[in-house]
Protein backbone atom coordinates (compact mmCIF):
# COMPACT_ATOMS: atom_id res chain seq x y z
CA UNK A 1 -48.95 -4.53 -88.51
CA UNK A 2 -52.49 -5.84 -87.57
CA UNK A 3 -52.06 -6.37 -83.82
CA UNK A 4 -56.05 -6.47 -83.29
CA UNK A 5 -55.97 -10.22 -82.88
CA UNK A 6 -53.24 -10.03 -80.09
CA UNK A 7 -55.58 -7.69 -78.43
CA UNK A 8 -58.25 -10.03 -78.79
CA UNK A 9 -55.79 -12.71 -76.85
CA UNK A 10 -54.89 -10.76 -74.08
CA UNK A 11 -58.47 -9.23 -73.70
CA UNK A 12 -57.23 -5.39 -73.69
CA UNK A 13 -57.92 -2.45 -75.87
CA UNK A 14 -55.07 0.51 -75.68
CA UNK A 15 -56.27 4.20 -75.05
CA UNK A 16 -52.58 4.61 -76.13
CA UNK A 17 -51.74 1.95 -79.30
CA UNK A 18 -48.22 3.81 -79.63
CA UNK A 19 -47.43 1.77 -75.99
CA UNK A 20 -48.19 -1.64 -77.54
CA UNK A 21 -46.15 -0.88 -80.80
CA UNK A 22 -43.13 -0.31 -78.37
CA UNK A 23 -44.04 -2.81 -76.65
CA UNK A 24 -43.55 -5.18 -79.51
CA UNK A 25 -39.93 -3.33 -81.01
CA UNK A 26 -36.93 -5.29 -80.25
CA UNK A 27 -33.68 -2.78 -79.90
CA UNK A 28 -32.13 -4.06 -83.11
CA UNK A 29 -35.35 -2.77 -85.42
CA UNK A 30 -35.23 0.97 -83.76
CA UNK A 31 -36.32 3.12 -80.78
CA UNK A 32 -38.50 3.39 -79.13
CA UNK A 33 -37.66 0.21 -78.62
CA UNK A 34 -39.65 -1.94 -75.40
CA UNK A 35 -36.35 -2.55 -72.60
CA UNK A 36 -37.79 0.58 -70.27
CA UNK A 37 -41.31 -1.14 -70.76
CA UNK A 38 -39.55 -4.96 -69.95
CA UNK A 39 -38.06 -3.17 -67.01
CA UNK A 40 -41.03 -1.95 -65.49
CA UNK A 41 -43.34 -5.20 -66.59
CA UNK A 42 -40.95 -7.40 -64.74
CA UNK A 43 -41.44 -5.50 -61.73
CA UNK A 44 -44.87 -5.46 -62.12
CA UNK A 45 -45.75 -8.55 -62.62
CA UNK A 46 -43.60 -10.25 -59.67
CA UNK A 47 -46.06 -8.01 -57.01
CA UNK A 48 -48.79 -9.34 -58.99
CA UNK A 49 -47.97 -13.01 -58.98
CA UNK A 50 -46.71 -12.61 -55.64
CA UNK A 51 -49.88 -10.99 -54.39
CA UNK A 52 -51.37 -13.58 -56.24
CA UNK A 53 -50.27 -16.37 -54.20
CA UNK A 54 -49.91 -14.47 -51.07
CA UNK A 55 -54.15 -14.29 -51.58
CA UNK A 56 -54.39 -17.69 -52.58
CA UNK A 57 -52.49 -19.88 -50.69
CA UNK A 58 -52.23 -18.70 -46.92
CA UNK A 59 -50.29 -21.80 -45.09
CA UNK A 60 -47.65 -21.25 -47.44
CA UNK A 61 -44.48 -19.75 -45.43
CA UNK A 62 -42.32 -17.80 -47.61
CA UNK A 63 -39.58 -19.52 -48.67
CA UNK A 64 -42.62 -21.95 -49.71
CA UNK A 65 -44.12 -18.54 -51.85
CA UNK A 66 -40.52 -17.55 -53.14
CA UNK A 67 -40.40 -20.88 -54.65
CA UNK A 68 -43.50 -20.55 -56.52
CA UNK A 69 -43.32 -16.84 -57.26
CA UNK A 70 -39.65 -18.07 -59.06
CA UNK A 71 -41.12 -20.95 -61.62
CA UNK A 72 -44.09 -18.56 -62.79
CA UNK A 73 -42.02 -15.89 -63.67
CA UNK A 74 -38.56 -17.45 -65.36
CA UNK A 75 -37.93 -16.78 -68.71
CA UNK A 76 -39.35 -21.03 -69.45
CA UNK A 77 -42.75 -19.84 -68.32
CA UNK A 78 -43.01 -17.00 -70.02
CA UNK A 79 -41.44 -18.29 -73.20
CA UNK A 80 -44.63 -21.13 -72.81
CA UNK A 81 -46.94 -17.65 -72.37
CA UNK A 82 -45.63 -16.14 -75.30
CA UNK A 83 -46.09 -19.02 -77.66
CA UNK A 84 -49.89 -19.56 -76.58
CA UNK A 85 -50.44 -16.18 -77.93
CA UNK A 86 -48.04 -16.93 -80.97
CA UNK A 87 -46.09 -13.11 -79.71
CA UNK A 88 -43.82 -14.07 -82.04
CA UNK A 89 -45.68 -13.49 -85.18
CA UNK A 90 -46.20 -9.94 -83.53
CA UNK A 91 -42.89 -8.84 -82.83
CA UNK A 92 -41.18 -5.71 -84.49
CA UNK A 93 -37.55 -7.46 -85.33
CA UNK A 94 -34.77 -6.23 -87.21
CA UNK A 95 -33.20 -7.98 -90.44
CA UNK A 96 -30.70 -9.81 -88.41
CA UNK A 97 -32.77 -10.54 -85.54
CA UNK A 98 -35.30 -11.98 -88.34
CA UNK A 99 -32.62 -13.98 -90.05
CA UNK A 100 -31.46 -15.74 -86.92
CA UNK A 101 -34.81 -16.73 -85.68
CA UNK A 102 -34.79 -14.26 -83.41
CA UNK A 103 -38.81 -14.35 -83.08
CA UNK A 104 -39.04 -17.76 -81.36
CA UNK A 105 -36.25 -17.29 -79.29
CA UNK A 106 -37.17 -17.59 -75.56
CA UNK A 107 -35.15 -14.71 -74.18
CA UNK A 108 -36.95 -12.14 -76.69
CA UNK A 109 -40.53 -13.43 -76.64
CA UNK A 110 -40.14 -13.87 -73.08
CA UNK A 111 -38.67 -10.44 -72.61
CA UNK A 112 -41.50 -9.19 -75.16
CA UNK A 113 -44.10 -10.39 -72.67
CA UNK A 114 -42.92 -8.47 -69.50
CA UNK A 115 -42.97 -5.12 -71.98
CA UNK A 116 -46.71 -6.22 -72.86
CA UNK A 117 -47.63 -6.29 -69.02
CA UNK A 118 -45.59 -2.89 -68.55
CA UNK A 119 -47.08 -1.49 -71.38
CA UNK A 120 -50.70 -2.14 -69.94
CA UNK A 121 -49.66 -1.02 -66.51
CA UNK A 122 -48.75 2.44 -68.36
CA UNK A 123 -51.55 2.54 -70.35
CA UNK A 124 -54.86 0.86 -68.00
CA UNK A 125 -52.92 0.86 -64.58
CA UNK A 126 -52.45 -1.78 -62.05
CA UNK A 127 -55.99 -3.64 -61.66
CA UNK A 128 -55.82 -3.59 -65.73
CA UNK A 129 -52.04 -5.11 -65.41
CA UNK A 130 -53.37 -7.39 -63.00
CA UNK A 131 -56.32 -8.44 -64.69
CA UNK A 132 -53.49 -9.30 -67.59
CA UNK A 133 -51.59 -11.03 -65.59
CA UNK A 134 -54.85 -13.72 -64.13
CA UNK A 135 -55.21 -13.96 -67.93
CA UNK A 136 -52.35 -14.94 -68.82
CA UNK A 137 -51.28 -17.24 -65.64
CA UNK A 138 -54.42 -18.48 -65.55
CA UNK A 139 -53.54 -22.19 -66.72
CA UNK A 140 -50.45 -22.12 -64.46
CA UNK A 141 -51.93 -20.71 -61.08
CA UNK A 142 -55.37 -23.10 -61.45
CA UNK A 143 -52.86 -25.92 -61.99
CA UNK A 144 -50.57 -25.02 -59.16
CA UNK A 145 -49.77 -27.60 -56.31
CA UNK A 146 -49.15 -25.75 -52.96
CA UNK A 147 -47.44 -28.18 -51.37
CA UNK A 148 -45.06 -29.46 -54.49
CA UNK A 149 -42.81 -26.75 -54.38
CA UNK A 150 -40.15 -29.99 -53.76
CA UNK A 151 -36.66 -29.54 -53.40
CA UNK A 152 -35.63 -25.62 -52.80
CA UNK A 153 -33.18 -24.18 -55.19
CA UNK A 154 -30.11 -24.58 -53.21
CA UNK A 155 -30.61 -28.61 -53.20
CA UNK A 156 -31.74 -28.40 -56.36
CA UNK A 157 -28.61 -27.06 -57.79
CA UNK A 158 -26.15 -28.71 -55.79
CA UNK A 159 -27.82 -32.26 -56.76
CA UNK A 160 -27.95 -31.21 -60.95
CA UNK A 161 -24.10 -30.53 -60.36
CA UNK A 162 -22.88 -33.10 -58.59
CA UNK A 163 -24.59 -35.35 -60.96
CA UNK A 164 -22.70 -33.54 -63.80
CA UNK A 165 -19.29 -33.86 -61.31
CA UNK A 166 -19.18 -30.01 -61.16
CA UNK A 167 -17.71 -28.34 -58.36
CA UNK A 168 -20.28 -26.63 -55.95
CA UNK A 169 -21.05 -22.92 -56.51
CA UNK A 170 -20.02 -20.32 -54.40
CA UNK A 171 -22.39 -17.56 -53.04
CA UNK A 172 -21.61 -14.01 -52.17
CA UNK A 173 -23.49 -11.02 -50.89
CA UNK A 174 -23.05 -8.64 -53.57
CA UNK A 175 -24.89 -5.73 -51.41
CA UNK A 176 -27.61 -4.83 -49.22
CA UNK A 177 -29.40 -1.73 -49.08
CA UNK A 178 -32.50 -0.46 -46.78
CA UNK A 179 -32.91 0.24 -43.13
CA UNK A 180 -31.71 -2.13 -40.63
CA UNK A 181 -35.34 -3.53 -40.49
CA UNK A 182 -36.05 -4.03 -43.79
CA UNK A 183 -33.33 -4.82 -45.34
CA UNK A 184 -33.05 -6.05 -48.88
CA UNK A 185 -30.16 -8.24 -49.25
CA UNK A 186 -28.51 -9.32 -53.05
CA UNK A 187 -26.72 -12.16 -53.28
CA UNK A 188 -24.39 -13.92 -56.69
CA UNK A 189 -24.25 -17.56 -57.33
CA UNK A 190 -21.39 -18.36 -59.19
CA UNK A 191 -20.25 -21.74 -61.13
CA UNK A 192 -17.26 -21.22 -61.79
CA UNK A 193 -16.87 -23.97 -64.35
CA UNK A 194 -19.60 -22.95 -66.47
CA UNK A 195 -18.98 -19.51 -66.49
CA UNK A 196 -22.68 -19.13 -64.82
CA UNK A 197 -22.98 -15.95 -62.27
CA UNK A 198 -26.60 -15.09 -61.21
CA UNK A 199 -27.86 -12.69 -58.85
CA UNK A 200 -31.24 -13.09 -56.34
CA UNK A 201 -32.32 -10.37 -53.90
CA UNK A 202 -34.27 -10.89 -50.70
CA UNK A 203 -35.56 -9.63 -47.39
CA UNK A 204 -32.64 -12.09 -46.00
CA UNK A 205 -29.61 -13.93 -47.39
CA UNK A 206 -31.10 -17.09 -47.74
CA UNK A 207 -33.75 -15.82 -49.85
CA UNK A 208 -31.42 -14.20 -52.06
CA UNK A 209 -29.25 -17.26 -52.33
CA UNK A 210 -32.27 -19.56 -53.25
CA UNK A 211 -33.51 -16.87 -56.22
CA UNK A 212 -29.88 -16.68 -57.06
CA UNK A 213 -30.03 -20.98 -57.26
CA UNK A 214 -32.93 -21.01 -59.00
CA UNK A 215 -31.95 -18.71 -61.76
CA UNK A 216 -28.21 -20.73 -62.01
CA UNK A 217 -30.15 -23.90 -62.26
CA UNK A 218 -32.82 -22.33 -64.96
CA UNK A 219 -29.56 -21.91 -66.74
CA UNK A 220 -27.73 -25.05 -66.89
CA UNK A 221 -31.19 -26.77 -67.68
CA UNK A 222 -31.40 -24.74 -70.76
């Protein structure tokens, strides 16, 4: 496949092209496929994005920077990403994946995208996974409104349910882990009625509950 215009896109040339062919292999067409590399690239680019706005945006507290790090990294935003560079035409599919349309699906091309950023972060490092990263954000963080992060989550949710006349969700703290200073604290968000568990992490439990929100509302939207 003739990726050399996808390379032109994200402005990056691999010392190792095996990394972007994984990369680009969805489980059902063979291994190496690119989960490890979605793994890592998800990882990678929440510091980024959060560093990002930590740098750009100073007044923001961070519940304020939680919000904002949440609707740059769903699976909507990346899915918008992914089209812009038309991923989809790139992607490494197998027959039943192909048949089912499985190449504009948002959940793969979004889930492609992450294994492009860890793939770069293995191949260039972080300042080349970061420079990826302003690339591809670029529209989204010049066009970002500081102080329109609205509604948080929580509200958020509870509003879009009660308007559908579903019952509240429930939140639980599934664990936390870490010294007593620093803890990190992971929390599920469960509607019952739609069969909808999420979980968010945090340095606190309301952190973790508003990722956890976010995520459950991300869902019913869909």
């Amino acid at each position: 496949m003739d990726w050399e215009k996808l390379k032109r896109a994200i402005g990056y040339e691999f010392a190792r092209p095996e990394l972007l062919s994984q990369a680009l292999t969805h489980r059902s067409y063979g291994t190496p496929h690119n989960e490890r590399l979605e793994f890592l690239g998800d990882s990678v680019l929440n510091c980024i994005i959060a560093a990002e706005l930590y740098e750009r945006f100073e007044r923001l507290s961070e519940g304020e920077l939680t919000v904002h790090r949440t609707n740059l990294v769903r699976q909507q935003a990346l899915y918008r990403i992914a089209q812009g560079l038309a991923l989809g035409d790139f992607l490494r599919l197998g027959e039943g994946e192909l048949k089912s349309g499985g190449y504009t699906r948002p959940s793969i091309l979004a889930d492609a995208l992450e294994a492009l950023i860890g793939a770069v972060f293995v191949d260039g490092g972080f300042e080349a996974a970061r420079a990826l990263v302003r690339t591809l954000h670029a529209d989204m963080l010049r066009d970002l409104d500081p102080g329109a992060t609205g509604k948080d989550p929580k509200t958020m949710l509870q509003e879009l349910l009660q308007a559908r006349r579903i019952p509240l969700p429930k939140y639980t703290v599934v664990s936390t882990f870490g010294a007593a200073h620093s803890q990190e604290f992971r929390v599920e968000c469960a509607v019952a009625e739609l069969d909808i568990r999420t979980l968010g992490s945090g340095s606190n439990r309301r952190l973790a509950e508003q990722e956890a929100a976010m995520l459950a509302f991300e869902k019913i939207r869909k």
